[in-house]
Protein backbone atom coordinates (compact mmCIF):
# COMPACT_ATOMS: atom_id res chain seq x y z
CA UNK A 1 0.00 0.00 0.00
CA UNK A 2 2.91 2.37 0.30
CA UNK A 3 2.10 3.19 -3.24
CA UNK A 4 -0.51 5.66 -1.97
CA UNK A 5 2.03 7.23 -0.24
CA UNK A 6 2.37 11.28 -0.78
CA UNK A 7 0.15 10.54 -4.29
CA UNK A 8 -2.95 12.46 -4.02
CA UNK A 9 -2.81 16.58 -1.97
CA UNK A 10 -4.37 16.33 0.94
CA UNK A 11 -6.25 19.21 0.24
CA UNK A 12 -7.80 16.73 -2.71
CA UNK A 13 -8.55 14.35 -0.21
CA UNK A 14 -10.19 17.04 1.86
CA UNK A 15 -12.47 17.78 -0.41
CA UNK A 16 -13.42 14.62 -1.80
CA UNK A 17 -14.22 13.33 2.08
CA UNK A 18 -16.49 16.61 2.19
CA UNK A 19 -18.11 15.53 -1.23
CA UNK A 20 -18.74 12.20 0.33
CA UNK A 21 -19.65 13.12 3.23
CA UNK A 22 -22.46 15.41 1.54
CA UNK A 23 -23.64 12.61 -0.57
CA UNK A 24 -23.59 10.04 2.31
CA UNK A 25 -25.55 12.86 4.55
CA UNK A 26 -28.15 13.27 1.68
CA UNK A 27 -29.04 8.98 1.36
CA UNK A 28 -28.93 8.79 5.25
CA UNK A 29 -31.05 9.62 8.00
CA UNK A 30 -30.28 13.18 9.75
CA UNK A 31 -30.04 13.72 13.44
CA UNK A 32 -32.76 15.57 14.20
CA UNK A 33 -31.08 18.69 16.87
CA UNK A 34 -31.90 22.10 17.07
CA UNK A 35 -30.92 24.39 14.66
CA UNK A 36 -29.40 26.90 16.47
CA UNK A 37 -27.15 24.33 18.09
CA UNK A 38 -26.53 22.52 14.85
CA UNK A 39 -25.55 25.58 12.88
CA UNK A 40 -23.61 26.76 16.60
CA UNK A 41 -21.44 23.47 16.80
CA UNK A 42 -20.70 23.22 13.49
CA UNK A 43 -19.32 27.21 12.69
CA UNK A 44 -17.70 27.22 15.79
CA UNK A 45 -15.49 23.72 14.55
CA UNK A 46 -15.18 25.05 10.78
CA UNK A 47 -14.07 28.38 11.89
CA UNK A 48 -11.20 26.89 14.54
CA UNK A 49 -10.59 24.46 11.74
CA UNK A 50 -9.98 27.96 9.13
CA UNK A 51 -8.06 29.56 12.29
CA UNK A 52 -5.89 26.39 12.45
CA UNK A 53 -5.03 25.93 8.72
CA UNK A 54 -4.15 29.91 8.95
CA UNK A 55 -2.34 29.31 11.35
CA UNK A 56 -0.25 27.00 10.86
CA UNK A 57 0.43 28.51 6.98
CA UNK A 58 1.78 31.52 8.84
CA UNK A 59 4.02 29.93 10.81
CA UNK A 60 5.30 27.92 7.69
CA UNK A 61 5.79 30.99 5.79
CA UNK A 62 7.19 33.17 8.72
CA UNK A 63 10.21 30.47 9.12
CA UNK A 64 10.86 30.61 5.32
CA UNK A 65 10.38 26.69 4.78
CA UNK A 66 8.23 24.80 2.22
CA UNK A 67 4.06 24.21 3.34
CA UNK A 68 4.45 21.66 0.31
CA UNK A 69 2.68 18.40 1.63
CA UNK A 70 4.33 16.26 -1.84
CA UNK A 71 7.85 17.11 -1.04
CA UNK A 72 8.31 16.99 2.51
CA UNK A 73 12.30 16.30 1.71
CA UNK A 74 12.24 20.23 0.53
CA UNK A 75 11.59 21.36 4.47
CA UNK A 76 14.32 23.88 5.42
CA UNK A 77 13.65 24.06 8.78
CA UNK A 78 11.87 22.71 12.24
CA UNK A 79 9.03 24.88 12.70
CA UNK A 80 7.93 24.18 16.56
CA UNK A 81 5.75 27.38 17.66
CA UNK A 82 2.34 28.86 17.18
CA UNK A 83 0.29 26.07 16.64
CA UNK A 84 3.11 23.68 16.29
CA UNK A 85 3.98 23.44 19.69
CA UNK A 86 0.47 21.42 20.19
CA UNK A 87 0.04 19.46 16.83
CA UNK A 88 3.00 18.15 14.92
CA UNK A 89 -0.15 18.31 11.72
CA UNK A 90 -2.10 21.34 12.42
CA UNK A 91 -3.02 21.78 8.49
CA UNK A 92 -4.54 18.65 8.62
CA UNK A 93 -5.97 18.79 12.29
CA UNK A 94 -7.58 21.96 10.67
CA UNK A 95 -9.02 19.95 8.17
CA UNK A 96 -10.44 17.38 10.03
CA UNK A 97 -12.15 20.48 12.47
CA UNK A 98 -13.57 21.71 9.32
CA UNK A 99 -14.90 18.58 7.85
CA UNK A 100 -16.27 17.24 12.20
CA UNK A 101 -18.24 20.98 11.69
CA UNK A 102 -19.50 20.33 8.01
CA UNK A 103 -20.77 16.70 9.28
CA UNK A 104 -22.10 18.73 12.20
CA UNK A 105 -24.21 21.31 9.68
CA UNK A 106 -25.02 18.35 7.48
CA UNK A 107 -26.47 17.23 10.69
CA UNK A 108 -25.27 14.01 9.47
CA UNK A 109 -24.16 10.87 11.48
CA UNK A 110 -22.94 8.65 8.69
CA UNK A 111 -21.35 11.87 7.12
CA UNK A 112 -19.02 12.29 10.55
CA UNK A 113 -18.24 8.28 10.20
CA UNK A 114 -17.28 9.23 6.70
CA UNK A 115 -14.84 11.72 7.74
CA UNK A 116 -13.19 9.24 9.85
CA UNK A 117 -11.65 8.21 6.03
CA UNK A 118 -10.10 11.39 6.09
CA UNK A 119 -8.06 10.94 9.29
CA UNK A 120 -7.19 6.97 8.43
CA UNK A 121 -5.94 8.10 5.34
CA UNK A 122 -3.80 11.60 6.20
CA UNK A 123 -2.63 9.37 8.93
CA UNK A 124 -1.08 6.25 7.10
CA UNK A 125 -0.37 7.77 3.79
CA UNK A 126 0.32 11.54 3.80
CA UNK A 127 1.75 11.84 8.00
CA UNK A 128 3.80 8.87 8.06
CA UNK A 129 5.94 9.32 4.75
CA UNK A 130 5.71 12.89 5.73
CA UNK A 131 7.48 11.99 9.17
CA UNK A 132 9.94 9.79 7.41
CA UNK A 133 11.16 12.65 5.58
CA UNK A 134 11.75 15.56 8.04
CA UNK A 135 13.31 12.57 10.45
CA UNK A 136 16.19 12.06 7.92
CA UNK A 137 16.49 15.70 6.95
CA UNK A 138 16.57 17.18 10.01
CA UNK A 139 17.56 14.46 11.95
CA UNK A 140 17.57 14.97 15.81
CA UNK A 141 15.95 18.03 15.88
CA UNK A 142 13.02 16.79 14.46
CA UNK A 143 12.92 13.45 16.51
CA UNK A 144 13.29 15.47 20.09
CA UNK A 145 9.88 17.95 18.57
CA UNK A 146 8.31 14.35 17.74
CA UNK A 147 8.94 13.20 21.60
CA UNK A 148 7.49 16.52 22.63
CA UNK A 149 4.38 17.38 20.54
CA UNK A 150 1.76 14.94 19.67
CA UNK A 151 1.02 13.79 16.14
CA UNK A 152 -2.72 15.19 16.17
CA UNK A 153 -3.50 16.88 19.43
């Protein structure tokens, strides 16, 4: 399977899980919750999902180094503040924020088990190749952040 690895943008992926999770919300049953709740959970996770991504591009671009999620070999430098000093992925913790509120609005059960696909896959075939990469470029650095800050959260 390591032929999926670093293959498809995880910003394609992103939006294909929302696509699916959309179609899967629309041939399933909905929860039924109150709208103002609904619509109140799910901004408030897309938003700190936005906040996140923003975030963490900053920081990227601040320290001069590549955001590039294909060519994780191309990283100049550790980046370990802002929102990396809690998530070793905070792009793709953004993403999954953004997708947990868009299930939320979709007021969708199935469509947040759908997102799960997201995660598994960012996880085993973006992350892991990802953290292969920046452990042989920039070597112990990297490994002490990794023993430090969580993959996720």
């Amino acid at each position: 399977m390591s032929s999926l690895e670093l293959k498809i943008p995880p910003d394609v992926v992103w939006v294909i899980n929302a696509g699916l999770m959309w179609l899967v919300a629309k041939a399933s049953p909905r929860l039924v919750v109150p709208t103002l709740l609904r619509v109140g959970m799910g901004a408030l996770l897309l938003i700190c999902g936005v906040v996140v991504i923003i975030g963490a591009r900053a920081a990227l671009a601040s320290a001069n180094t590549t955001w590039g999620p294909m060519t994780p070999e191309r990283t100049t430098r550790l980046v370990a503040t802002g929102v990396y000093a809690f998530s070793r992925n905070p792009m793709y913790l953004g993403m999954l924020f953004v997708l947990l509120g868009w299930g939320i609005l979709l007021a969708s059960p199935a469509g947040l088990i759908v997102s799960t696909g997201f995660f598994l896959y960012i996880d085993r075939f973006q992350i892991a190749p990802e953290e292969r990469a920046l452990s042989t470029s920039l070597g112990p650095e990297y490994l002490g952040y990794r023993a430090r800050v969580r993959r996720w959260i």
